[in-house]
N, C-alpha and C. Protein backbone atom coordinates (compact mmCIF):
# COMPACT_ATOMS: atom_id res chain seq x y z
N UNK A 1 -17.41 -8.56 -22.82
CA UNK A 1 -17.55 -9.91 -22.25
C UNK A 1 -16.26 -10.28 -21.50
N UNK A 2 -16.52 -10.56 -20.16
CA UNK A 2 -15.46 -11.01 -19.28
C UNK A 2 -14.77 -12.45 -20.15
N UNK A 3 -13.34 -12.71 -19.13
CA UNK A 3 -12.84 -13.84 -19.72
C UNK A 3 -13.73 -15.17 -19.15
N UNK A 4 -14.14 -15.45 -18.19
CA UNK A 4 -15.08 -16.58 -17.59
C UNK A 4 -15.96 -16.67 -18.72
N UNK A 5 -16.85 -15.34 -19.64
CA UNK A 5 -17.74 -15.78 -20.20
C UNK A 5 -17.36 -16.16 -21.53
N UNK A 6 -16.30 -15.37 -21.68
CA UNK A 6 -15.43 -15.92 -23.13
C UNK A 6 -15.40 -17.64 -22.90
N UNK A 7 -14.56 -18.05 -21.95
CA UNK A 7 -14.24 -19.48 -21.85
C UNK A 7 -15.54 -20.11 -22.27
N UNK A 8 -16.31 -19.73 -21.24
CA UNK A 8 -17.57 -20.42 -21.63
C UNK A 8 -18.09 -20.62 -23.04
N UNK A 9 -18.07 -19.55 -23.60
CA UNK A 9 -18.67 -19.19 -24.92
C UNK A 9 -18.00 -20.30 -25.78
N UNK A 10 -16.75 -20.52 -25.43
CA UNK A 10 -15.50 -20.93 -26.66
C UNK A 10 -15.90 -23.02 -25.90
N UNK A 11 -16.41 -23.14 -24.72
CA UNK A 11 -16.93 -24.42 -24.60
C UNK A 11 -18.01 -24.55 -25.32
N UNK A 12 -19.25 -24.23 -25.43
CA UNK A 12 -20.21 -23.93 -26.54
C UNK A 12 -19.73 -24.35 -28.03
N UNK A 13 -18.59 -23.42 -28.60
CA UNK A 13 -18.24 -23.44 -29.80
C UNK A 13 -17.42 -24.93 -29.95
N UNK A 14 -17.10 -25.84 -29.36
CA UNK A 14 -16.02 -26.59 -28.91
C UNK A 14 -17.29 -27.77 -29.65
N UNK A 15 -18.46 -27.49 -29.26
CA UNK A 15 -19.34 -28.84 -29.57
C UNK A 15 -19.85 -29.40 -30.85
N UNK A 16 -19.45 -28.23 -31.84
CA UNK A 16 -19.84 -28.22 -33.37
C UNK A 16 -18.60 -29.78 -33.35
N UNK A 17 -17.36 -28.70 -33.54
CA UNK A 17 -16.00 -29.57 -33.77
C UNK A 17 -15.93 -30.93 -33.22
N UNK A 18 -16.36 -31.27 -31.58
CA UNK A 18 -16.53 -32.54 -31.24
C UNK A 18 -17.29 -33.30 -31.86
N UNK A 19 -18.48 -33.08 -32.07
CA UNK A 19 -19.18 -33.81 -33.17
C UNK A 19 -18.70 -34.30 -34.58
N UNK A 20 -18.16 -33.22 -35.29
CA UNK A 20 -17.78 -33.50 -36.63
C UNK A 20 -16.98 -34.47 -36.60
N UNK A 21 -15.76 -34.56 -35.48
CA UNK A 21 -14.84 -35.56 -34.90
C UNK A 21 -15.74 -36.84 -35.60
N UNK A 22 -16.86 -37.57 -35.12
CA UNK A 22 -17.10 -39.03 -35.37
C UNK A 22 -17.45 -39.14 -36.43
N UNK A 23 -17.24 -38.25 -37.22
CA UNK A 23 -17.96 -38.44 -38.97
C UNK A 23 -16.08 -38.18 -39.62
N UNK A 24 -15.28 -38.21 -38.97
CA UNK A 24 -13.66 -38.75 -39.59
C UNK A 24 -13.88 -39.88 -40.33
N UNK A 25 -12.58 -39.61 -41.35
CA UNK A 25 -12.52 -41.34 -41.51
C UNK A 25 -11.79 -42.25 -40.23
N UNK A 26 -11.96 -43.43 -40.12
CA UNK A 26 -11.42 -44.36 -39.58
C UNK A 26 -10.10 -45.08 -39.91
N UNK A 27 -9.45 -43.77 -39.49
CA UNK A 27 -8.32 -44.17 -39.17
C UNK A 27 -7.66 -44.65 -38.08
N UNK A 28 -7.04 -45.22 -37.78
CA UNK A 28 -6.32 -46.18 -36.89
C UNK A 28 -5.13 -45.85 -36.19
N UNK A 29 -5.11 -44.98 -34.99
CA UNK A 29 -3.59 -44.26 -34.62
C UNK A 29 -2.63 -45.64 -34.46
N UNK A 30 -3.39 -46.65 -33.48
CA UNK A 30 -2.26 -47.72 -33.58
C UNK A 30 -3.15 -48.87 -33.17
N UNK A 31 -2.50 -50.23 -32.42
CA UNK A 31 -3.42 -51.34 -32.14
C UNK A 31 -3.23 -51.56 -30.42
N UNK A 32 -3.71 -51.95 -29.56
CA UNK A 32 -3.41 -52.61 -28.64
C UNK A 32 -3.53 -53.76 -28.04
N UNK A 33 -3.13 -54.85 -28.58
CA UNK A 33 -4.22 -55.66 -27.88
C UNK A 33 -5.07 -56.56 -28.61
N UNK A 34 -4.54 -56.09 -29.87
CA UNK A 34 -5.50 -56.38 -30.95
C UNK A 34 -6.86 -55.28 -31.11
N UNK A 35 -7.16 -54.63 -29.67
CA UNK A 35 -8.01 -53.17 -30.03
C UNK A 35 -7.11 -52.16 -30.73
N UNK A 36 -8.29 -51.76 -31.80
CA UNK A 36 -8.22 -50.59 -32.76
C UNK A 36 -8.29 -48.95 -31.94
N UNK A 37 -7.31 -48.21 -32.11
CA UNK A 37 -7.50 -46.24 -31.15
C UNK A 37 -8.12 -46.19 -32.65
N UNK A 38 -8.53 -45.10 -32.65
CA UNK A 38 -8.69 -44.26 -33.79
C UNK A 38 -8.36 -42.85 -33.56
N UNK A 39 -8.26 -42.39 -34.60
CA UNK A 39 -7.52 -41.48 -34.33
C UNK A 39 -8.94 -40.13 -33.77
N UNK A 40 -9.92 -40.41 -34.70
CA UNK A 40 -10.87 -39.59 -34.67
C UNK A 40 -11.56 -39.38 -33.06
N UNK A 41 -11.40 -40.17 -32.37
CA UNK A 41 -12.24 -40.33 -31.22
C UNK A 41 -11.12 -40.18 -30.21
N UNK A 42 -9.60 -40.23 -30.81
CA UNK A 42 -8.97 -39.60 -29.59
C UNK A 42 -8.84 -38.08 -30.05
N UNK A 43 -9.08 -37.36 -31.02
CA UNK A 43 -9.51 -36.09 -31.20
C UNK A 43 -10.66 -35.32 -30.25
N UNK A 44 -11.95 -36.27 -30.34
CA UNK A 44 -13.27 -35.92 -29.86
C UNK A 44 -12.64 -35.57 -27.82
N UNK A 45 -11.87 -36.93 -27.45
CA UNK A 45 -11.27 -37.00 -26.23
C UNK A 45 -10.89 -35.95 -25.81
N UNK A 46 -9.45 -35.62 -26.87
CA UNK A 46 -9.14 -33.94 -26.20
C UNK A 46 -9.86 -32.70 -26.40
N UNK A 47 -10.72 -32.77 -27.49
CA UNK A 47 -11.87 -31.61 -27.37
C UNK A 47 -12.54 -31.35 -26.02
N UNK A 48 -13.29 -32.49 -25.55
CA UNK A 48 -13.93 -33.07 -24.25
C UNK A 48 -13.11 -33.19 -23.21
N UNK A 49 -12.11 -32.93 -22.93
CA UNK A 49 -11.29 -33.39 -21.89
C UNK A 49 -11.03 -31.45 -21.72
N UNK A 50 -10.71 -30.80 -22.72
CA UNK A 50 -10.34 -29.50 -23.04
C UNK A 50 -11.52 -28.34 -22.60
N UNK A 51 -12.91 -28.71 -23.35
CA UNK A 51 -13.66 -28.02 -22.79
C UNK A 51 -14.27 -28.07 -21.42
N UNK A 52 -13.97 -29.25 -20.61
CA UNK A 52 -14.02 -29.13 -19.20
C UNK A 52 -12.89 -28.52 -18.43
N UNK A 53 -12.11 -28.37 -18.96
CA UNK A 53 -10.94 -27.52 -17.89
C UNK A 53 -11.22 -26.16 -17.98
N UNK A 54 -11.59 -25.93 -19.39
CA UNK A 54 -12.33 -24.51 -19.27
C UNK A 54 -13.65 -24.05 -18.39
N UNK A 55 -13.73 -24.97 -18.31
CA UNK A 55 -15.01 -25.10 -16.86
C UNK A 55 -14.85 -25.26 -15.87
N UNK A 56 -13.78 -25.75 -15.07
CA UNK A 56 -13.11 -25.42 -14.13
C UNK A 56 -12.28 -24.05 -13.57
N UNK A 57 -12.07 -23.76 -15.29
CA UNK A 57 -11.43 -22.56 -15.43
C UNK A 57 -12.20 -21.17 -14.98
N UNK A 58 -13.38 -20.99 -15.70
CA UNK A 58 -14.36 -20.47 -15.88
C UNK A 58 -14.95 -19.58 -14.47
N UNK A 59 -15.11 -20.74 -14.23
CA UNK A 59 -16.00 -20.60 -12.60
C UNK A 59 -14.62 -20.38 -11.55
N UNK A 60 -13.10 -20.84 -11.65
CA UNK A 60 -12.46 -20.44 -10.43
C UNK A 60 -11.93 -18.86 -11.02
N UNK A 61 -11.90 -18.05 -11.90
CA UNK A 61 -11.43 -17.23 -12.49
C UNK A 61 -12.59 -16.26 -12.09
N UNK A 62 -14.00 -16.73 -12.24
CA UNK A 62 -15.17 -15.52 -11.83
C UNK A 62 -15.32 -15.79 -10.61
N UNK A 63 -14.92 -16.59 -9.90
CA UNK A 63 -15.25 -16.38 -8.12
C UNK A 63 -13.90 -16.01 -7.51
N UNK A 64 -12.81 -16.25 -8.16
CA UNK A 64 -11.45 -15.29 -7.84
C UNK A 64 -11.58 -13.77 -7.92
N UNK A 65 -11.94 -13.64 -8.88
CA UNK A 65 -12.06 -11.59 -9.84
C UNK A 65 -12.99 -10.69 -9.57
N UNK A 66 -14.26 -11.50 -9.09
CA UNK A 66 -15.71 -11.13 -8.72
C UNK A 66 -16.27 -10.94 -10.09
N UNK A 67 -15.74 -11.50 -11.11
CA UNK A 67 -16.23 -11.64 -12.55
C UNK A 67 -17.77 -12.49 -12.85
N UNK A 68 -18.35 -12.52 -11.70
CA UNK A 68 -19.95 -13.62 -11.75
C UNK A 68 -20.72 -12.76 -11.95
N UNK A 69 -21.50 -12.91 -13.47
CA UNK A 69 -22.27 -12.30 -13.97
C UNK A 69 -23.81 -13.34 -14.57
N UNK A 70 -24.94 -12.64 -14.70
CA UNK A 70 -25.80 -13.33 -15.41
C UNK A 70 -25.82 -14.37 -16.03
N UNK A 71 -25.49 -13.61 -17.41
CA UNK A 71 -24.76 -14.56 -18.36
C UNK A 71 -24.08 -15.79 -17.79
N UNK A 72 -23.22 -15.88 -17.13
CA UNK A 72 -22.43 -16.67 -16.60
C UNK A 72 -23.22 -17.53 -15.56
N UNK A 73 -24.00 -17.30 -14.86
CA UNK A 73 -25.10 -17.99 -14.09
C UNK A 73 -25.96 -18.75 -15.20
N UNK A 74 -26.32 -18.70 -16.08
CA UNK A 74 -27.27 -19.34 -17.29
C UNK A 74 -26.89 -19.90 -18.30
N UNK A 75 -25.33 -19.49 -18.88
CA UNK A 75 -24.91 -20.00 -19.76
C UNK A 75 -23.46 -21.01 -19.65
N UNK A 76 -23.19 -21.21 -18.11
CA UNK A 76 -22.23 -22.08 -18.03
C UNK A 76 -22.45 -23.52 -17.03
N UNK A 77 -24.11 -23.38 -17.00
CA UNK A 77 -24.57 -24.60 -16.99
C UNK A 77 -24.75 -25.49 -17.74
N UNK A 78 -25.35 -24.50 -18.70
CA UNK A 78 -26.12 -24.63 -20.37
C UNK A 78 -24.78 -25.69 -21.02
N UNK A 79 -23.61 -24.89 -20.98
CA UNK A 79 -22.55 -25.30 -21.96
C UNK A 79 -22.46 -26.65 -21.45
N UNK A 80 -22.22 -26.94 -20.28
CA UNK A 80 -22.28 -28.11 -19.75
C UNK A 80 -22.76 -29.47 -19.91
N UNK A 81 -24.31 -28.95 -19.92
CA UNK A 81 -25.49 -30.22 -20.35
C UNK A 81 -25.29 -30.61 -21.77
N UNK A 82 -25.04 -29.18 -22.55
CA UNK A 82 -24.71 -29.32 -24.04
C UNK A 82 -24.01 -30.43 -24.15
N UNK A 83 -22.31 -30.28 -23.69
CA UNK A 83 -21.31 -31.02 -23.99
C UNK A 83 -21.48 -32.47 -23.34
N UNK A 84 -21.98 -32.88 -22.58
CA UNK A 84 -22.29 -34.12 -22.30
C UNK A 84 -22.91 -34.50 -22.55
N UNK A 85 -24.51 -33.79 -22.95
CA UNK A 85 -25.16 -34.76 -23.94
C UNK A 85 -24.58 -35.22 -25.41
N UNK A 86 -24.33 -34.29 -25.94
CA UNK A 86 -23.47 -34.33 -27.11
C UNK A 86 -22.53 -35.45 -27.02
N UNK A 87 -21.88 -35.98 -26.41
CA UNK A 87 -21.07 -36.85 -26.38
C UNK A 87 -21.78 -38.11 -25.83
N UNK A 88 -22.96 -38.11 -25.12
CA UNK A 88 -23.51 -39.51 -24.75
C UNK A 88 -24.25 -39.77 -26.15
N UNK A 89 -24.88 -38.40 -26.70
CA UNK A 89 -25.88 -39.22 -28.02
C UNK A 89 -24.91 -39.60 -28.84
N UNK A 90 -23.38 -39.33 -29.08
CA UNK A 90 -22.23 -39.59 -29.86
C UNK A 90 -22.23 -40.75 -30.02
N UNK A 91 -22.34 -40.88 -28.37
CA UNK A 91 -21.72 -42.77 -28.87
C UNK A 91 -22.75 -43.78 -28.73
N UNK A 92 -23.57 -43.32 -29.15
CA UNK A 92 -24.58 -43.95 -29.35
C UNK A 92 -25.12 -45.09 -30.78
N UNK A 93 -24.31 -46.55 -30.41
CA UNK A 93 -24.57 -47.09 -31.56
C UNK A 93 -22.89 -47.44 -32.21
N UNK A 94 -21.79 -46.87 -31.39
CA UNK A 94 -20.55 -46.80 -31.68
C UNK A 94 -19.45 -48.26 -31.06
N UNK A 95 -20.32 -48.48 -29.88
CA UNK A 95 -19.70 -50.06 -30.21
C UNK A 95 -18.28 -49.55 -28.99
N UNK A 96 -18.16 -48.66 -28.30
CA UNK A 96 -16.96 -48.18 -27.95
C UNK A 96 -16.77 -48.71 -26.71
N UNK A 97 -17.57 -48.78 -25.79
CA UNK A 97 -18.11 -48.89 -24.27
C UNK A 97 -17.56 -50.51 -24.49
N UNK A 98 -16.38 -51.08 -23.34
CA UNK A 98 -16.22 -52.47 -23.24
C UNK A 98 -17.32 -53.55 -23.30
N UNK A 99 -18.36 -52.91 -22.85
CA UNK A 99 -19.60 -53.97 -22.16
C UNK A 99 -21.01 -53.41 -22.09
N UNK A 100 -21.78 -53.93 -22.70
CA UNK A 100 -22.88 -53.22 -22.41
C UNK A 100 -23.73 -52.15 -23.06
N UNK A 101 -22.62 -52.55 -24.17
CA UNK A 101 -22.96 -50.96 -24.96
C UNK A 101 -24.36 -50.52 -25.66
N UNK A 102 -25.25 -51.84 -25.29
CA UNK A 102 -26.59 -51.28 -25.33
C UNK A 102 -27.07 -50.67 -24.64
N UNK A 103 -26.48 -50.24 -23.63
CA UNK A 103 -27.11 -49.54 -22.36
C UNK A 103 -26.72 -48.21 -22.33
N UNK A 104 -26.05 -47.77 -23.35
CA UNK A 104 -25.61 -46.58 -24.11
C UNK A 104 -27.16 -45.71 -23.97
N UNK A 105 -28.04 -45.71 -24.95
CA UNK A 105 -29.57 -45.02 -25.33
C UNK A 105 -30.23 -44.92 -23.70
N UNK A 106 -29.91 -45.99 -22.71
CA UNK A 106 -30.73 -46.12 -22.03
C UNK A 106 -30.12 -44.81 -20.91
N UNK A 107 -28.74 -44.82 -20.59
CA UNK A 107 -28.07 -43.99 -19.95
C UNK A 107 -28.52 -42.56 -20.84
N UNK A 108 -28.22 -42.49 -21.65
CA UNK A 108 -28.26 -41.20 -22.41
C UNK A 108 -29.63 -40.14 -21.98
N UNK A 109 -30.46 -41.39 -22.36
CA UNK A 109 -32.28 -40.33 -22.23
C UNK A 109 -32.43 -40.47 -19.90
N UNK A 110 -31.34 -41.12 -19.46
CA UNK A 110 -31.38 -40.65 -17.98
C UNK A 110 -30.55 -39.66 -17.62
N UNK A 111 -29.44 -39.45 -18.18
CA UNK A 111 -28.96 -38.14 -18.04
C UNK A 111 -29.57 -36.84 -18.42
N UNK A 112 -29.51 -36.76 -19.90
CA UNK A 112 -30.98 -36.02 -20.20
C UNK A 112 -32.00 -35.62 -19.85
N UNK A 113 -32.78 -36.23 -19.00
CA UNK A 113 -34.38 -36.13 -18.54
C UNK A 113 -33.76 -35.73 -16.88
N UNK A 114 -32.39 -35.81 -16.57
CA UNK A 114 -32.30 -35.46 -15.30
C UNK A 114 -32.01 -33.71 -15.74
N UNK A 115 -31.26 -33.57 -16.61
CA UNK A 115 -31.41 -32.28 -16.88
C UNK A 115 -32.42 -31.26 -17.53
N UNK A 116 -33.44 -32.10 -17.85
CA UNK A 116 -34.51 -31.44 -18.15
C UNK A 116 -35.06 -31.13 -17.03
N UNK A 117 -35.34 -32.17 -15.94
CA UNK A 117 -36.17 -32.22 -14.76
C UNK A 117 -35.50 -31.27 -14.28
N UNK A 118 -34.11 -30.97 -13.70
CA UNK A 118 -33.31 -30.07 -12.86
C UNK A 118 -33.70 -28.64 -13.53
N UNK A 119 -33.84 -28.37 -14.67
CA UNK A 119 -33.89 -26.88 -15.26
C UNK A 119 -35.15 -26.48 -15.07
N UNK A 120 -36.31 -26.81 -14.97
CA UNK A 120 -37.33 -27.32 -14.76
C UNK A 120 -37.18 -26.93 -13.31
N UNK A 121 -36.82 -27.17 -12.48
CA UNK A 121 -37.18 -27.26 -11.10
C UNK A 121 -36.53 -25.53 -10.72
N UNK A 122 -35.60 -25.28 -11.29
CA UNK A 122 -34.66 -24.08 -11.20
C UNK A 122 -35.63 -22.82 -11.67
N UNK A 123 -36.48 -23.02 -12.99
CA UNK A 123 -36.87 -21.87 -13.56
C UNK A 123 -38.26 -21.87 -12.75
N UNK A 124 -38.84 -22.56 -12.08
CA UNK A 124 -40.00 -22.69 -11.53
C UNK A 124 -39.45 -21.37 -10.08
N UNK A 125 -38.17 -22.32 -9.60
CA UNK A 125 -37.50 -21.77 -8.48
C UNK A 125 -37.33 -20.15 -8.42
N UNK A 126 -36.51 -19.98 -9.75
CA UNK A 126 -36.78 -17.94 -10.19
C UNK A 126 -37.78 -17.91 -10.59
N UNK A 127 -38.65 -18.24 -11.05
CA UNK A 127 -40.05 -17.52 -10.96
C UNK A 127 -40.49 -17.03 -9.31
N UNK A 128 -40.13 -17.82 -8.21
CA UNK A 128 -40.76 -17.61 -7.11
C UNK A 128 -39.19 -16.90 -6.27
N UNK A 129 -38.20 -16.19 -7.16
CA UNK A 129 -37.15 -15.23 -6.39
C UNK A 129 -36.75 -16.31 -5.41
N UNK A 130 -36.47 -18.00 -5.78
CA UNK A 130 -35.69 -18.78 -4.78
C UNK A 130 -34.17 -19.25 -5.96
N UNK A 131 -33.11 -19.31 -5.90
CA UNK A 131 -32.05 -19.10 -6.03
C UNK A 131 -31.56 -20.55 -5.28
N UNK A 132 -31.22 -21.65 -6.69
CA UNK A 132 -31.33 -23.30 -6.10
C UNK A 132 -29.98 -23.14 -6.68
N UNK A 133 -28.66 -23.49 -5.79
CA UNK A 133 -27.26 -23.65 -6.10
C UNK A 133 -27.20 -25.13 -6.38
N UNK A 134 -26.33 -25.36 -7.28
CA UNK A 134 -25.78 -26.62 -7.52
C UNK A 134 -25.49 -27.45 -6.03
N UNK A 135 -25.61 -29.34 -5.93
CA UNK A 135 -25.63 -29.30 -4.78
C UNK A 135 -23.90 -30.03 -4.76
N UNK A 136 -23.77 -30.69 -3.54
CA UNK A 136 -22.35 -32.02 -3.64
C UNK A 136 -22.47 -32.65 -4.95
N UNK A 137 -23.31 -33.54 -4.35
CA UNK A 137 -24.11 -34.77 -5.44
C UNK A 137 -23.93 -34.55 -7.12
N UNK A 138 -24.11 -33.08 -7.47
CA UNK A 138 -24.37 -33.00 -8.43
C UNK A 138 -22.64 -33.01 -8.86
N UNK A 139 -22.39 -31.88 -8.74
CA UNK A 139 -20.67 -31.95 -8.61
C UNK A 139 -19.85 -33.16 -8.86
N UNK A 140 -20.30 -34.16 -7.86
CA UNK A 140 -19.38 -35.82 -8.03
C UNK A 140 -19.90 -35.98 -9.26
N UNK A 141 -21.36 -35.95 -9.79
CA UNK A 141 -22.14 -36.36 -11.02
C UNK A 141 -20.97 -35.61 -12.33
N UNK A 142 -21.46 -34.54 -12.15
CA UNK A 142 -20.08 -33.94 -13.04
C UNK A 142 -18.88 -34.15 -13.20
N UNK A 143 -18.44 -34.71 -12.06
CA UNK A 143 -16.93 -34.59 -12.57
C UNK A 143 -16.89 -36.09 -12.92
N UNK A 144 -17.67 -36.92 -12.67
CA UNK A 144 -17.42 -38.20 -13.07
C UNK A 144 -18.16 -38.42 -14.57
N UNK A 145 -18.95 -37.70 -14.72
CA UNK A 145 -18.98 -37.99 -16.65
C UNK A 145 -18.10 -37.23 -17.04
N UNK A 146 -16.88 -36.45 -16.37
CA UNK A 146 -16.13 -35.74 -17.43
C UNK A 146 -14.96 -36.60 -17.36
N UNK A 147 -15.11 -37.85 -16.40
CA UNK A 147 -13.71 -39.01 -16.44
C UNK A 147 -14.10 -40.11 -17.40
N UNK A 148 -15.74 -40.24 -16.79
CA UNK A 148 -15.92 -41.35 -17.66
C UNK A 148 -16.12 -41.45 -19.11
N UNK A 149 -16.61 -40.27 -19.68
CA UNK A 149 -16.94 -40.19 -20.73
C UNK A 149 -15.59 -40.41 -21.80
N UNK A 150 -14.35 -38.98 -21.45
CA UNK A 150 -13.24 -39.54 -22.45
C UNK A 150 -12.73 -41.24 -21.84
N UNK A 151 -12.91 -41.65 -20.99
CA UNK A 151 -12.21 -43.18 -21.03
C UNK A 151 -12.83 -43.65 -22.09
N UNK A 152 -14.30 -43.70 -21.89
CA UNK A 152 -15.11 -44.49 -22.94
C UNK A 152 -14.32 -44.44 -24.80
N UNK A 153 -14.12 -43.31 -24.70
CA UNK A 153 -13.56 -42.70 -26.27
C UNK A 153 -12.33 -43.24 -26.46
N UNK A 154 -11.05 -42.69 -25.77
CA UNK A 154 -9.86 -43.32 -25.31
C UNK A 154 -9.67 -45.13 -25.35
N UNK A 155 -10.09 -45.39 -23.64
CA UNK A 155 -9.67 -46.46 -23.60
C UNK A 155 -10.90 -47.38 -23.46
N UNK A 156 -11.98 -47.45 -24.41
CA UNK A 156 -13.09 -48.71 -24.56
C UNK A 156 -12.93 -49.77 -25.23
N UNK A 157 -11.69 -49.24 -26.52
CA UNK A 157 -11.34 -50.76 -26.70
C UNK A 157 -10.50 -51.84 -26.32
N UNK A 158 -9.74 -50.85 -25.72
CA UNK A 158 -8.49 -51.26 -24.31
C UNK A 158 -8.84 -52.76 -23.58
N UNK A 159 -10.21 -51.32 -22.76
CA UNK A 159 -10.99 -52.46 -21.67
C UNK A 159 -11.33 -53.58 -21.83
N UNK A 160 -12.24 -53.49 -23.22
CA UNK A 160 -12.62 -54.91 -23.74
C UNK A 160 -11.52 -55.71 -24.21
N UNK A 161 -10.32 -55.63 -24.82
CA UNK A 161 -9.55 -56.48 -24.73
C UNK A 161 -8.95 -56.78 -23.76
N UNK A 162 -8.53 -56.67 -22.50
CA UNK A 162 -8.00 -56.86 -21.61
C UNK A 162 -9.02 -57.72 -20.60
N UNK A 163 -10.61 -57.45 -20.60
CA UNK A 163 -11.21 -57.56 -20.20
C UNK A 163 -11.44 -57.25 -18.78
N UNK A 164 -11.31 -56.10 -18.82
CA UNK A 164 -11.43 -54.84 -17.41
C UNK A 164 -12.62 -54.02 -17.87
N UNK A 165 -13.76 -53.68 -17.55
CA UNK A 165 -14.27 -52.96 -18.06
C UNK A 165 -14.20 -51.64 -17.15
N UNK A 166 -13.23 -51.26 -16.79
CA UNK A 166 -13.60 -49.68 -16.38
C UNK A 166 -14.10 -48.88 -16.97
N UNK A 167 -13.92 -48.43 -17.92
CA UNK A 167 -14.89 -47.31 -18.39
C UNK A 167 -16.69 -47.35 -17.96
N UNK A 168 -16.80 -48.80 -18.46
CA UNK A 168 -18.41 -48.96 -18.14
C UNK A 168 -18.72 -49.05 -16.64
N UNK A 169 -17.72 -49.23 -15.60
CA UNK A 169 -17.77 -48.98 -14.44
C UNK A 169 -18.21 -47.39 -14.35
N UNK A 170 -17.15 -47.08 -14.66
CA UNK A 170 -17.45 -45.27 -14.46
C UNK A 170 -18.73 -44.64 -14.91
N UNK A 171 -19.21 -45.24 -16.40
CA UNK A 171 -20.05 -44.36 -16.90
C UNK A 171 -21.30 -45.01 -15.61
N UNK A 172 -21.32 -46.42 -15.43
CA UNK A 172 -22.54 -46.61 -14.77
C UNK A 172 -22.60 -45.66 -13.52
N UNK A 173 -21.27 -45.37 -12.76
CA UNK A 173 -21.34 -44.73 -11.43
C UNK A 173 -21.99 -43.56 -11.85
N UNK A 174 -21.45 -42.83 -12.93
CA UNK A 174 -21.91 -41.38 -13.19
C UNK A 174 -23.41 -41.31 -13.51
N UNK A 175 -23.87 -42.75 -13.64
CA UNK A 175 -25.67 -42.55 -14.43
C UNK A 175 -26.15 -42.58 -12.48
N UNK A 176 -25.31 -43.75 -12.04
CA UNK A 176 -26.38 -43.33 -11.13
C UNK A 176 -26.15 -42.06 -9.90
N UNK A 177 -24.87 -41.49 -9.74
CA UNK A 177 -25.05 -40.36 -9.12
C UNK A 177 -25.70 -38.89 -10.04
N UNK A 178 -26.29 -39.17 -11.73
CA UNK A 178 -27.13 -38.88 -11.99
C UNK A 178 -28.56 -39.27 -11.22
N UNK A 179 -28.85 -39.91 -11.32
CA UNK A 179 -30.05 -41.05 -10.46
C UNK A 179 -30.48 -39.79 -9.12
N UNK A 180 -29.19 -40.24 -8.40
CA UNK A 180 -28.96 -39.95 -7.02
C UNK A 180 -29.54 -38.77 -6.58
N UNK A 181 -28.34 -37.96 -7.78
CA UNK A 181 -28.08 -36.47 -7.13
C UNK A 181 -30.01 -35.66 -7.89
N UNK A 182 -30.51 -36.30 -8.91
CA UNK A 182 -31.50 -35.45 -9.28
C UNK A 182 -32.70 -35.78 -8.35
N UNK A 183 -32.47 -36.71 -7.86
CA UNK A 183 -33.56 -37.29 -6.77
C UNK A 183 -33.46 -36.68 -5.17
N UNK A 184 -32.18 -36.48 -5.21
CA UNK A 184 -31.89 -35.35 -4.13
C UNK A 184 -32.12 -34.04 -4.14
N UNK A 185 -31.47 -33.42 -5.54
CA UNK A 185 -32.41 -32.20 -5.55
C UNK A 185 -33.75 -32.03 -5.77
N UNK A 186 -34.58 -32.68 -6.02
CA UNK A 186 -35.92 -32.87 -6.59
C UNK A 186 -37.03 -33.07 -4.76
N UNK A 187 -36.00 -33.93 -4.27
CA UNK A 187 -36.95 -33.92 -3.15
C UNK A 187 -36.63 -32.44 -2.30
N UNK A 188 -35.18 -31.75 -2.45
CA UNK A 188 -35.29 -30.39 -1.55
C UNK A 188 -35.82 -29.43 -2.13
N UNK A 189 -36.66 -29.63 -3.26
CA UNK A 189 -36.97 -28.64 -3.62
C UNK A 189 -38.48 -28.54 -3.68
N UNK A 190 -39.06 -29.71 -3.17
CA UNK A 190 -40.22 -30.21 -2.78
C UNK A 190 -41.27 -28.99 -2.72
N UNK A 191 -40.73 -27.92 -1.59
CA UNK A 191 -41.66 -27.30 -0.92
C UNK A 191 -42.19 -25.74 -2.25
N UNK A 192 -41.34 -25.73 -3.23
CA UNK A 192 -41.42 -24.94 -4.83
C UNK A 192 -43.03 -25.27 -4.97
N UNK A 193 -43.67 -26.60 -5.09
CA UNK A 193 -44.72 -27.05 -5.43
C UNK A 193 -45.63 -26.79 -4.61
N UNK A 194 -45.17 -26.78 -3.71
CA UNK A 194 -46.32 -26.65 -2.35
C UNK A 194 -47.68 -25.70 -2.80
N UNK A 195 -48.73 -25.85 -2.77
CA UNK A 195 -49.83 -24.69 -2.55
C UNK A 195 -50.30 -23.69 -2.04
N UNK A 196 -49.80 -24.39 -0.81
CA UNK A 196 -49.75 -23.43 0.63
C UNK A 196 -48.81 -22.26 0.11
């Protein structure tokens, strides 16, 4: 196993540990503001902040080396959807998000169902020997749940005391260039369905 697929593999393994992260006790690194850090969820942060650089890593290391293999086409998407769902169903119910934080479940099952729909559209795609690359859209989508998500963890209780809500800025941008970008690929891929 190349190193790209190692990385990958070791993002995968990264998601047990992030999880276990919110079942810490609640401990308290310090105050700000009168908002509570904890310590546990700035753990989960650098897990999540960590296994995306390995994903950056990943992919510039196998298109540097000519290290792009199968595996690596299937399973460093995979790791991907993993780790961000994993962390949207996380905070789900956690109270972390400055504003809004009911809109937590609602974001979650739209990210989700965009990646169901997208995998879905892909395996239909190799069935018929068409080969659907990631597009822009999707990319901005990505890299902006990998900002927004540790803020949320980090700095959500920040926001709400200060009363800035960036984080919930971000996560909303990232739901809807979710929105965006699956509605973009969904319509170029239109002609997959066709009969003709």
């Amino acid at each position: 196993m190349n190193l790209p697929n190692k990385l990958t593999v070791a993002r995968i393994a990264a998601i047990p540990f992030f999880i276990i992260c919110f079942y810490l006790p609640d401990w308290v690194l310090f105050e700000v503001l009168g908002a509570k850090l904890y310590v546990k969820y700035i753990i989960a942060a650098i897990i999540f902040i960590l296994a995306y650089i390995t994903d950056a890593l990943d992919g510039h290391i196998a298109r540097k080396n000519a290290l792009i293999t199968d595996f690596g086409k299937l399973m460093d998407p995979i790791a991907d959807k993993l780790l961000t769902s994993a962390c949207m169903v996380m905070l789900i119910g956690r109270g972390l998000m400055s504003c809004c934080d009911f809109l937590m479940p609602i974001f979650t099952v739209i990210v989700i169902g965009r990646e169901f729909l997208i995998s879905g559209i892909r395996l239909v795609a190799a069935s018929k020997g068409v080969v659907m690359a990631a597009g822009k859209l999707g990319k901005i989508k990505t890299t902006l749940q990998s900002i927004a998500l540790p803020v949320v963890l980090i700095l959500g209780p920040i926001c709400r005391a200060v009363g800035v809500p960036l984080d919930f800025i971000l996560v909303a941008a990232s739901v809807i260039m979710t929105i965006w970008s699956g509605a973009d690929y969904t319509i170029k891929s239109k002609n997959l369905f066709s009969d003709r």
